[in-house]
Structures are given as structure tokens and as C-alpha cells.
Protein backbone atom coordinates (compact mmCIF):
# COMPACT_ATOMS: atom_id res chain seq x y z
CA UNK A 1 68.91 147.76 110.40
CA UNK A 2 72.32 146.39 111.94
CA UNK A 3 73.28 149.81 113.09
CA UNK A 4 70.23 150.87 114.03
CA UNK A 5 70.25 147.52 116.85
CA UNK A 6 73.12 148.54 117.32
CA UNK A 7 73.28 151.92 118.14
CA UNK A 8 69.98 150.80 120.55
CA UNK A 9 72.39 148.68 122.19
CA UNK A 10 74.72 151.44 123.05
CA UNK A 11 72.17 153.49 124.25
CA UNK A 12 71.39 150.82 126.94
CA UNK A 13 75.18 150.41 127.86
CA UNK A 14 75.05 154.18 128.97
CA UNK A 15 71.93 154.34 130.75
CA UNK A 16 72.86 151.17 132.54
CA UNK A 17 76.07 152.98 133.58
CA UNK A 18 74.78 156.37 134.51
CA UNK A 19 71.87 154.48 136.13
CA UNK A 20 74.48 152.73 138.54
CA UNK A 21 75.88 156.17 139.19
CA UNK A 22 72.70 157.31 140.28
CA UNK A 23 71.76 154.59 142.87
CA UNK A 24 75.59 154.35 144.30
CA UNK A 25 75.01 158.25 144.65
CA UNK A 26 71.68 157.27 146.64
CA UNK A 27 73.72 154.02 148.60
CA UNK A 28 76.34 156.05 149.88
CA UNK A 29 73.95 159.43 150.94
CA UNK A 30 71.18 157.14 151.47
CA UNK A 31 67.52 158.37 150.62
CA UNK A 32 66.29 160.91 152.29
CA UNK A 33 69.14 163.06 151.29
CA UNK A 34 69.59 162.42 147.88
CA UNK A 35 65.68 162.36 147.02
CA UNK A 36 62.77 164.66 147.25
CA UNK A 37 60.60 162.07 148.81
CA UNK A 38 59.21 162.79 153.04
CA UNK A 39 57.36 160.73 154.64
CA UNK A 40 54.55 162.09 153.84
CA UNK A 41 55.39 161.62 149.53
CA UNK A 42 56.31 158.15 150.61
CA UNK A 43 57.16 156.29 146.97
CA UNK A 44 59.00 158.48 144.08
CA UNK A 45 60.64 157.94 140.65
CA UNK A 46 61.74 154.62 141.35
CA UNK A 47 58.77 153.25 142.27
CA UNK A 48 57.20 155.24 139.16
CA UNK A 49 59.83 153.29 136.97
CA UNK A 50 59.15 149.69 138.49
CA UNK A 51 55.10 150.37 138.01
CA UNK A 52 56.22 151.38 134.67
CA UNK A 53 58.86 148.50 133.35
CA UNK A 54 56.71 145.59 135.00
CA UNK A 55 53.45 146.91 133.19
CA UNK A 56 55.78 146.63 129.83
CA UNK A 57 56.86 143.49 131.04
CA UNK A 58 53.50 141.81 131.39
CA UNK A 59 51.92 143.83 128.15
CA UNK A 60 55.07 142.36 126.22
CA UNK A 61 54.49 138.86 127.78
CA UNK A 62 50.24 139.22 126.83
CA UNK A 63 50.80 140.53 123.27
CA UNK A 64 53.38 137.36 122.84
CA UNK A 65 50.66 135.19 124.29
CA UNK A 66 48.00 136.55 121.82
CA UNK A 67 50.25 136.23 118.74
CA UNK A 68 50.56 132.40 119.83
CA UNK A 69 46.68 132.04 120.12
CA UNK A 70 45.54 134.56 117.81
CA UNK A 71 48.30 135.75 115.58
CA UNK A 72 49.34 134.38 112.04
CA UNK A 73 52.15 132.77 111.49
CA UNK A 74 53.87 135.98 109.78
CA UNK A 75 53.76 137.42 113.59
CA UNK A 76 55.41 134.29 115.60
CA UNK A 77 59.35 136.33 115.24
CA UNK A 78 57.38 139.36 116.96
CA UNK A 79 56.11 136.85 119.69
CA UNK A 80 59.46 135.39 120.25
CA UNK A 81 61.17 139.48 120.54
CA UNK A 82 57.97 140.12 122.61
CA UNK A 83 58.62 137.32 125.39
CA UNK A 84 62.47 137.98 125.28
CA UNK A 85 61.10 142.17 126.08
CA UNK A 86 58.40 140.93 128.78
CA UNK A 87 61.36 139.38 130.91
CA UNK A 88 63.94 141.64 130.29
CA UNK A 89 61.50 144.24 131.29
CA UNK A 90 59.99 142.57 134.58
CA UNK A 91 63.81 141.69 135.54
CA UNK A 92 64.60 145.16 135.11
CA UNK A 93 60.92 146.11 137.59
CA UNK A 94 63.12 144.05 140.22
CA UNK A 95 66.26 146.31 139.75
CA UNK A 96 64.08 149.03 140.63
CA UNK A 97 62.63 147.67 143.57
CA UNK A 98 66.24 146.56 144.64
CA UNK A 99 67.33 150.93 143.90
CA UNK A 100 64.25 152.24 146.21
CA UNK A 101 65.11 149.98 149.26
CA UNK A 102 67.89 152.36 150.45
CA UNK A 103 70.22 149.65 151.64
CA UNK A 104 71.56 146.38 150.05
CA UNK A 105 71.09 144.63 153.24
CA UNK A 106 67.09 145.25 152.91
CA UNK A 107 66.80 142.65 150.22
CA UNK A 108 67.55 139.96 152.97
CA UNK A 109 64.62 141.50 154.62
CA UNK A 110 62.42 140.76 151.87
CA UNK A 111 62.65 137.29 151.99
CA UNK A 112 63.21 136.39 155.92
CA UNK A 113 60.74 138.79 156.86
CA UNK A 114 58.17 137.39 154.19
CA UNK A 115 54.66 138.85 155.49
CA UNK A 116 51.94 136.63 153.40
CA UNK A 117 49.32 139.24 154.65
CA UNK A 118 51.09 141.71 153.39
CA UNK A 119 50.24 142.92 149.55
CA UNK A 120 53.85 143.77 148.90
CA UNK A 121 54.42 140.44 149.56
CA UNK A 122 52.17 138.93 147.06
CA UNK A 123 53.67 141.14 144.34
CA UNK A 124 57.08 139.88 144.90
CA UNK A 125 56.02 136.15 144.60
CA UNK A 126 54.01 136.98 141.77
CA UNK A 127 57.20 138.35 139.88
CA UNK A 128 59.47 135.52 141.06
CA UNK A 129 56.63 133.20 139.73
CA UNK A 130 56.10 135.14 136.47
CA UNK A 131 60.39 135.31 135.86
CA UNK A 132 60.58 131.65 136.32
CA UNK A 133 57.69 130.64 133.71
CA UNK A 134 58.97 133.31 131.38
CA UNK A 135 62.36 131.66 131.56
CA UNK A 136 60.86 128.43 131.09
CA UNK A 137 59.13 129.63 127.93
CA UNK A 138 62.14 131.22 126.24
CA UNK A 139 63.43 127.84 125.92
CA UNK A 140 60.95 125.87 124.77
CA UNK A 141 60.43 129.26 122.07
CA UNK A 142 64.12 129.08 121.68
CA UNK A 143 64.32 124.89 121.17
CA UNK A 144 60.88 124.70 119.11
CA UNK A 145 60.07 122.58 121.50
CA UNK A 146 55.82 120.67 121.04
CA UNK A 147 55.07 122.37 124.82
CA UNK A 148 56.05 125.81 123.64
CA UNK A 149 52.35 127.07 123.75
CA UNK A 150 51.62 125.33 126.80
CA UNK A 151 54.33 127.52 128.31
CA UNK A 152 53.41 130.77 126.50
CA UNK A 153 50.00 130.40 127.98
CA UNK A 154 51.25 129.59 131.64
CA UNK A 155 53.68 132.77 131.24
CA UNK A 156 50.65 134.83 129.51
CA UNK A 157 48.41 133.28 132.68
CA UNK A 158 51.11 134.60 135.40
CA UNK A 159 51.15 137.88 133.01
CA UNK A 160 47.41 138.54 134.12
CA UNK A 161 48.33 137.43 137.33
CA UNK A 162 50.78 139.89 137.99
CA UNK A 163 49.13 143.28 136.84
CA UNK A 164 46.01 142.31 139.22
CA UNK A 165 48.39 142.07 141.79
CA UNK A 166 49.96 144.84 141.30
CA UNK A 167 46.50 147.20 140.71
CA UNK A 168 45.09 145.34 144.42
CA UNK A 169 48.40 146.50 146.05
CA UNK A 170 47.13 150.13 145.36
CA UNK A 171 43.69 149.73 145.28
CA UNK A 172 43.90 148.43 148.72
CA UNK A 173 45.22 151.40 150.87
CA UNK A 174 42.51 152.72 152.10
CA UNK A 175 44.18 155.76 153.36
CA UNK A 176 44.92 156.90 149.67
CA UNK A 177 41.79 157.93 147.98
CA UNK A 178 43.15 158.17 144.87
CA UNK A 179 43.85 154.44 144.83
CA UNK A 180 40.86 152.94 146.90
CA UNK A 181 38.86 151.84 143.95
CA UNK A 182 38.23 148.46 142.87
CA UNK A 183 39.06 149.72 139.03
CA UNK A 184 42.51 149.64 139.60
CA UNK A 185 43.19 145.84 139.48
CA UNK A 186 41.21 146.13 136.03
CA UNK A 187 43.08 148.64 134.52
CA UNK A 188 46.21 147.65 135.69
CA UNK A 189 45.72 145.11 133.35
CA UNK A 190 44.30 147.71 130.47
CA UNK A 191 47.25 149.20 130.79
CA UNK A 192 49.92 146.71 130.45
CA UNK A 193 47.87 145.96 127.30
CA UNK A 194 48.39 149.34 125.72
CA UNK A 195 52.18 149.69 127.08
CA UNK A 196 53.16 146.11 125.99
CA UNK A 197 51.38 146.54 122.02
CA UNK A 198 52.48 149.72 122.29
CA UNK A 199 56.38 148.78 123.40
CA UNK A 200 55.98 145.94 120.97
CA UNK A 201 54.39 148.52 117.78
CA UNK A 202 57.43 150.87 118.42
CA UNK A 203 60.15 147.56 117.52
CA UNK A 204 57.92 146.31 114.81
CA UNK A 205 58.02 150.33 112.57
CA UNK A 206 61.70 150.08 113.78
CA UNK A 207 62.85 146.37 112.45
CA UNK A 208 60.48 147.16 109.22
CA UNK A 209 58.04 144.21 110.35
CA UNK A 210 55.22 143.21 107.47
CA UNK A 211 52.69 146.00 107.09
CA UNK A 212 50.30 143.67 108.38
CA UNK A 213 51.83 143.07 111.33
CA UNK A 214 51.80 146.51 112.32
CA UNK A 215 48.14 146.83 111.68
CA UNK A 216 47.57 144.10 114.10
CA UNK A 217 49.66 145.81 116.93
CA UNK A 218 48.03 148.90 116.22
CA UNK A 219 44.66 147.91 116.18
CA UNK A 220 45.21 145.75 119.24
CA UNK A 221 47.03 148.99 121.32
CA UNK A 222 43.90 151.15 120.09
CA UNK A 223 41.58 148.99 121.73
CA UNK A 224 43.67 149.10 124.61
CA UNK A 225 43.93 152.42 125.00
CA UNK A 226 39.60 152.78 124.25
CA UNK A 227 39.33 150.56 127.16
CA UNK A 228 41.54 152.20 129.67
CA UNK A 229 40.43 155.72 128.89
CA UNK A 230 36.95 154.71 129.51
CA UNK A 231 37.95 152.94 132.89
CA UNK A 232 39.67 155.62 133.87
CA UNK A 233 36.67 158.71 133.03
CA UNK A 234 34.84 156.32 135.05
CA UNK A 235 36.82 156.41 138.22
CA UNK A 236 37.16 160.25 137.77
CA UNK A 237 33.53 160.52 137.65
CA UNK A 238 33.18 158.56 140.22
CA UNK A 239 35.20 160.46 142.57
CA UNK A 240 33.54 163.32 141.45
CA UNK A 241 30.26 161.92 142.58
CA UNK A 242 30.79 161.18 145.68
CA UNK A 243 30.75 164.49 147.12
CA UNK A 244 32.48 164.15 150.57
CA UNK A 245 36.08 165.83 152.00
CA UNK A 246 38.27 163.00 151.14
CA UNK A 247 36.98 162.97 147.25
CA UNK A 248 37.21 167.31 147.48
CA UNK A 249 41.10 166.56 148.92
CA UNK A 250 41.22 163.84 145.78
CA UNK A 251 40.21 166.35 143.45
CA UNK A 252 42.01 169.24 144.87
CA UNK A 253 45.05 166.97 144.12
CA UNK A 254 44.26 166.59 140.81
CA UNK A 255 43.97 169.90 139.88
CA UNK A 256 47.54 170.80 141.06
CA UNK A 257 49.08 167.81 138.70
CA UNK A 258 46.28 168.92 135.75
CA UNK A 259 49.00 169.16 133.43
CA UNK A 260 50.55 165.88 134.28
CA UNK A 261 46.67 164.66 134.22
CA UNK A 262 46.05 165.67 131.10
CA UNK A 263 48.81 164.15 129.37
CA UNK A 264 48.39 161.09 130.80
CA UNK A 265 44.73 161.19 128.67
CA UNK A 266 45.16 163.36 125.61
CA UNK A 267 48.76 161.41 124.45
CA UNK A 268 47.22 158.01 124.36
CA UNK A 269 43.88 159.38 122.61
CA UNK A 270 45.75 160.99 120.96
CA UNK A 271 48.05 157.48 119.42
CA UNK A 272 44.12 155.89 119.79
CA UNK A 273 42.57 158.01 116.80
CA UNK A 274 46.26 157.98 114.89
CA UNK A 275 46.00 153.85 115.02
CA UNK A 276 42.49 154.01 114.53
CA UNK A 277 42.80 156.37 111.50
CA UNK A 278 45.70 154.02 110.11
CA UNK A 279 43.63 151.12 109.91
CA UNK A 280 44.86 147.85 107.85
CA UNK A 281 47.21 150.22 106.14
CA UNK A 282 49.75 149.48 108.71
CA UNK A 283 51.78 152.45 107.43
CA UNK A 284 55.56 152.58 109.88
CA UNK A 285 55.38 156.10 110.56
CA UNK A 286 51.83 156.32 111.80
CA UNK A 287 52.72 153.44 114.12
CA UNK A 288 56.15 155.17 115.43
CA UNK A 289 54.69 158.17 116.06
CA UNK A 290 51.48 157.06 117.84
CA UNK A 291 53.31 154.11 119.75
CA UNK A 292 55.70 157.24 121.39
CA UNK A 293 52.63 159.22 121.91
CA UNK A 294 50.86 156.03 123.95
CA UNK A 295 54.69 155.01 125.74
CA UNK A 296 54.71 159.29 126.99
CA UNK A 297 51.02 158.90 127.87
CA UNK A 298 51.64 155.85 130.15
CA UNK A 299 54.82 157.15 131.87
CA UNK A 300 52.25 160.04 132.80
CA UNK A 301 49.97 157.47 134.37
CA UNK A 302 52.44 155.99 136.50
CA UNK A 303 53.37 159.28 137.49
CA UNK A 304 49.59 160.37 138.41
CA UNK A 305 49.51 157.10 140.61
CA UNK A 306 51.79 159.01 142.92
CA UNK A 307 51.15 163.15 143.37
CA UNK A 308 47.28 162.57 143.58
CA UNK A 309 47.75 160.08 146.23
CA UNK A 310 50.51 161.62 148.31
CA UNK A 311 49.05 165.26 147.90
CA UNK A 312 45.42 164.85 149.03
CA UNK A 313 44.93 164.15 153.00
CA UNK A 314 44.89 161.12 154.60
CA UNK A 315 43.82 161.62 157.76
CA UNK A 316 41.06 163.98 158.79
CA UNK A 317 38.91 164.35 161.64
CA UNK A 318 35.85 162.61 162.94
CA UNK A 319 33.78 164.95 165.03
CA UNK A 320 29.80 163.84 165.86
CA UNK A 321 29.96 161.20 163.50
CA UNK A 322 30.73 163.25 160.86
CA UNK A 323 34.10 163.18 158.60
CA UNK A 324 35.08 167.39 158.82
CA UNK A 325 38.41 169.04 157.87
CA UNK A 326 42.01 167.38 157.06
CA UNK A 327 44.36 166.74 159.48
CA UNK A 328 48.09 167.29 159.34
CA UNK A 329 51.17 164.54 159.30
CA UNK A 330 54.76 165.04 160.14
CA UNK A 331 56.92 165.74 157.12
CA UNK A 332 60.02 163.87 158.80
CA UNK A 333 61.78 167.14 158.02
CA UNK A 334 62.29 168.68 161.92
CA UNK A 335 64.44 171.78 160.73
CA UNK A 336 64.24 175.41 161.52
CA UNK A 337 63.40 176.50 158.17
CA UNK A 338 61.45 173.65 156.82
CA UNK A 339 57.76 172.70 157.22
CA UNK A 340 57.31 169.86 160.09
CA UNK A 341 53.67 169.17 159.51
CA UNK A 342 51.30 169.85 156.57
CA UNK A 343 48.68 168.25 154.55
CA UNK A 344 50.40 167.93 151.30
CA UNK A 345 54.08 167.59 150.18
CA UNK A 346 55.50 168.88 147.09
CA UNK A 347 57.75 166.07 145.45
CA UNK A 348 60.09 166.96 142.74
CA UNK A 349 62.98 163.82 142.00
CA UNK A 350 66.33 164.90 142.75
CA UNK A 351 69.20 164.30 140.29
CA UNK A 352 70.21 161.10 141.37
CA UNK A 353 66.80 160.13 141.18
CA UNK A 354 66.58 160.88 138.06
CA UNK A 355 69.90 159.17 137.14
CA UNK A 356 68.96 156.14 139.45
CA UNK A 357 65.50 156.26 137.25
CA UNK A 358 67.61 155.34 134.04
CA UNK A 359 69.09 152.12 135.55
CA UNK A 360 65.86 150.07 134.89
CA UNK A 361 65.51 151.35 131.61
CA UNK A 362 69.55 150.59 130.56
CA UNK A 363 68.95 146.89 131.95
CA UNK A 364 65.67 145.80 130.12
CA UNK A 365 67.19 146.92 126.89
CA UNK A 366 70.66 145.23 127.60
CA UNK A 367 68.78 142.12 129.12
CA UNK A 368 66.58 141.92 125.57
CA UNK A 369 69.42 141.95 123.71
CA UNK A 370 71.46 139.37 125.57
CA UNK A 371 67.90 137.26 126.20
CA UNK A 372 67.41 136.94 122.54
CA UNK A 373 70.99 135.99 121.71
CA UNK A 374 71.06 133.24 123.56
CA UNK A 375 67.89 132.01 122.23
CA UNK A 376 69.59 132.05 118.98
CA UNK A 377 72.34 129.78 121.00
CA UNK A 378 69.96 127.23 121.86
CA UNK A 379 68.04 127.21 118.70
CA UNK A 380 68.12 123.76 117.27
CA UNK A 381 70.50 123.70 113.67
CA UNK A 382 68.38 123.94 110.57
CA UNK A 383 68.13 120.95 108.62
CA UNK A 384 70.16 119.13 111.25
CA UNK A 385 67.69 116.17 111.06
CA UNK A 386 67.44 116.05 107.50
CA UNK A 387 70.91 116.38 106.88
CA UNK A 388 71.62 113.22 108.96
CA UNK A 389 68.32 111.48 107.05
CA UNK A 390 70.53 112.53 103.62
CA UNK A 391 73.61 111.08 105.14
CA UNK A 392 72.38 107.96 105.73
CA UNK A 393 70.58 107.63 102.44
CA UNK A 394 74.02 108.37 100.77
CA UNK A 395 75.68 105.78 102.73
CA UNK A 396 72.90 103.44 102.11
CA UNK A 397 73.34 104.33 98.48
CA UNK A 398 76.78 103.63 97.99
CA UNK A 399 76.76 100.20 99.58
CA UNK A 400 74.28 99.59 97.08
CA UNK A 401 76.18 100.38 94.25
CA UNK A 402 79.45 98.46 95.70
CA UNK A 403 77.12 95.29 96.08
């Protein structure tokens, strides 16, 4: 089991490094030369990667919060790994943001140029707030301290918090079809459900954790997954139903990511009828296997929150009344033997996108690791207090037997 942490540990040194390859190759060519994003296709693999770390991050943070409420007592280690993985994994969201603003300089933009109107703006407080009560919360878990579930409440709380955020920063562009619905906000939050049990189900088969306790985690990421494939039928259907241009460009969309659509539902039914199948049995390599099938399935999703949006029309005409045929945007490309305006625009990541993509990754497993170890720092000793109660009763003995 030593190794095997171990060797995990390596693997996060080296994506952290080829990671920071990646984004210096995008700081000194600077985006629009080292990605495949226009400005039409707006938000790429970065942005993919921070939807998908801070939805692990939260998950991680809820499933710690329900083991705390909910759990036995044979689960609380899980809870303590799971809070150390929710802000390790939110942290690492930030790093993400901090690769897709182009510039270093931008970050002072973020903060002097604060827009409270602005949705973007709510999701950064509502990280800062949710890193700060996680921090908090590691340690009073670390200390054993009487508040601890007081604080794994408030960081469970700012959890819930953040994925609503998060789903009404997409659900709110109205010039995106794909994201206008209100079921976004809701299954924002399905989702970091299924990708923090599922996160947290993957450690558990690989530490050997209780049989039961991978029941529970399996059982609980089932649910999850129930819950967000029925959400998300629903918003197809609806789309489907409403029968106008802007749901036919929605579609349309769709259908040229179907691949990319469809494993983004069949993987996590897929894990659903596995954990559902496995039952109380809690059986490790049932659990591995479906928990990788769910993670795949989810990295899908965040995908799918991008081509469908970017590749269906925005804009389209208004003639009597009436909403007729697309109209066409500049691609920000102005070159002889490029496209300068079109409806659509086909996004693949570059290279150092995808490098730049493994930087998040490299830091949430490198920031678990180093999170947890200094929990273990500021864990009180064991038997401190009742050593220094035997002490004294020794002393107290021996003056006795001198009188």
C-alpha cells in the first residue's frame, strides 16, 4: 500500500511538471497561438479541467460532509482523506482559472476590476469562501477539535453553494442554448455528487477500505448518477420539444459531438448498474472499475458543456417578428486561407493545451498529499493527556510511600 501512495505521488510530481511546461508554452506564445480556441469557441480544455476539478472538489467536500452526518464511525478516516481531496481539488480549479487567463498580470484584474453583477464574479468569491472554510475544517478534523462538525457542515454548506454557482454561471447566457436551462444549477450539484463518491470510491478499492465502506460509496455514487441521468434526458427532451431554430442549431450540435454525447451517458450507466449490481457486497474490483467508468463519463460531461454550446448559433435573425435562419460571427482569424465568419467553429486542444490541461490534475494530487500530512502534524499526541494523568498519579504515589 506504501508503494502504491507512493508511486501516486510520483505520478503527480510529473504531471505538475509537464503541466507547467504546457502553460509557460501558452505564457510566452500567448493563447490564440498555442490553442485551438476563436472567438467564436470561446472557453477550451482549461476551462473543461477547472469545471471538472472544482466539481471533484465540492463532491469530495459533500461526501465528507455526509460521512460526518450520516456515516458510521468505520467511515470518519474516508471523511478526513475526502476533505483533504475537496481542497486540494478546488485549489487546483483556481490553477486552472489562473492557466486560461493568458497573462499573469490578468489576475490583478480579477480582483480590482471585481464586477458584483457579473456571474464570474460570484464564482470566484464563492471559491475563495469555500477554500477558507475548508481550511478552517482541516484543522479542527486535524486537532479533534468539539466544533469539527460545525465546520464540516459550514464547508459542506459552501460545497452546495459553489456548484449552484457554478451551474447559474452557464445557465445564465442566454446566447448559448445549450446552457439556458434552469436544470443546470441542479445538476451541477448531481454531478459533483457522482464525481466526488465516485473520486472518493476509486481511493477507498485502492487503500483496501472495509467492504462496507465501499458499499456505502457505491450505493451513494449510484444514486448520483440515477439522478443526473434523469436530469439530464430531461433537458434533452426538453430541447427536443421545443421545436424552434435555436433548439434545431442545439440539436444539430449535438449530433456532431454524438460520440462524445454518448459517452458522457452510457459510462456512468454504465458504473450505475455495476454499483447497483454490487450491492452490500462492496466487492474492490467492482468499485474500481465502475468508479473509472463514472470519473471517464464525467470528464465527457464537462466536455459536452463546451462543443454543443460553441457549435450551435448564437445569433440569428429576426425578420416580421419571427426568429428565421442563423447568422454568422467573426472567427477572429482574418487570414487568406482561413474562414473569417461562420456559424460554427471546430475546436480541437492544441498540445500545450493538452499539457497545460495536466497542471490541475498534478497539483490536486500533490496538494492531497501534502494537505493530509500536515494534518498528521497537527494531530494532537495519543494518550498525551493520559500519560500526564499517569504521571502525576506516579508522583502522587511515591510521595505516598516516602511518607
Amino acid at each position: 500500500m506504501v508503494k502504491s501512495t507512493r508511486f501516486i505521488g510520483y505520478i503527480g510530481i510529473v504531471l505538475l511538471v509537464v503541466g507547467l511546461a504546457g502553460w509557460a508554452m501558452q505564457l510566452a506564445g500567448g493563447l490564440f497561438t498555442t490553442t485551438g480556441m476563436t472567438d467564436i469557441f470561446l472557453w477550451g480544455l482549461v476551462i473543461a479541467m477547472f469545471a471538472f476539478m472544482v466539481g471533484f472538489g465540492a463532491g469530495a467536500q459533500l461526501v465528507a460532509s455526509a460521512i460526518y452526518l450520516f456515516g458510521k464511525d468505520e467511515l470518519k478516516p474516508l471523511a478526513r482523506t475526502a476533505a483533504a481531496v475537496g481542497l486540494a481539488c478546488v485549489a487546483a480549479a483556481g490553477v486552472a482559472i489562473l492557466a486560461d487567463l493568458g497573462a499573469i498580470r490578468n489576475i490583478l484584474a480579477m480582483i480590482v476590476g471585481l464586477n458584483l453583477r457579473s456571474p464570474l464574479a460570484w464564482d470566484m468569491l464563492a471559491l475563495t469562501a469555500f477554500i477558507v472554510v475548508s481550511v478552517v475544517q482541516l484543522v479542527m478534523i486535524a486537532r479533534d477539535a468539539r466544533s469539527t462538525k460545525v465546520w464540516v457542515i459550514l464547508a459542506g454548506l459552501c460545497a452546495v453553494v459553489l456548484q449552484i454557482v457554478e451551474g447559474l454561471l452557464f445557465s445564465m447566457q442566454s446566447a448559448h442554448a445549450w446552457w439556458a436551462t434552469p436544470i443546470m444549477p441542479i445538476d451541477f450539484l448531481v454531478v459533483a455528487f457522482v464525481s466526488g463518491s465516485a473520486l472518493m470510491l476509486l481511493i477507498a478499492c485502492v487503500k483496501g477500505a472495509p467492504q462496507t465502506a465501499v458499499a456505502w460509496l457505491g450505493r451513494l455514487c449510484a444514486w448520483a448518477i440515477a439522478v443526473h441521468l434523469v436530469l439530464a434526458l430531461c433537458d434533452l427532451g426538453l430541447v427536443a420539444l421545443e421545436n424552434s431554430p435555436v433548439s434545431g442549431g442545439v440539436l444539430a450540435a449535438i449530433g456532431t459531438q454524438l460520440p462524445l454525447y454518448l459517452c458522457e451517458l452510457l459510462l456512468p450507466a454504465a458504473a450505475m448498474v455495476i454499483l447497483f449490481a454490487m450491492g452490500r457486497s462492496g466487492k474492490a474490483s467492482w468499485g474500481l472499475w465502475a468508479s473509472i467508468l463514472a470519473i471517464i463519463g464525467i470528464f465527457c460531461h464537462r466536455l459536452m458543456l463546451l462543443y454543443p454550446a460553441y457549435n450551435a448559433p448564437s445569433l440569428y435573425l429576426q425578420l416580421g417578428g419571427a426568429t428565421t435562419g442563423p447568422y454568422p460571427v467573426s472567427t477572429g482569424r482574418y487570414l487568406d486561407w482561413d474562414q473569417t465568419f461562420a456559424l460554427a467553429t471546430n475546436y480541437v486542444p492544441a498540445f500545450p493545451e493538452w499539457l497545460a490541461a495536466l497542471l490541475p490534475i498534478g497539483v490536486a494530487i500533490i496538494g492531497t498529499f501534502v494537505l493530509l500530512w500536515l494534518m498528521g502534524k497537527m494531530a494532537p499526541a495519543k494518550g498525551g493527556m493520559a500519560a500526564d494523568a499517569g504521571a502525576a498519579e506516579g508522583a502522587r504515589g511515591s510521595e505516598a510511600a516516602e511518607s
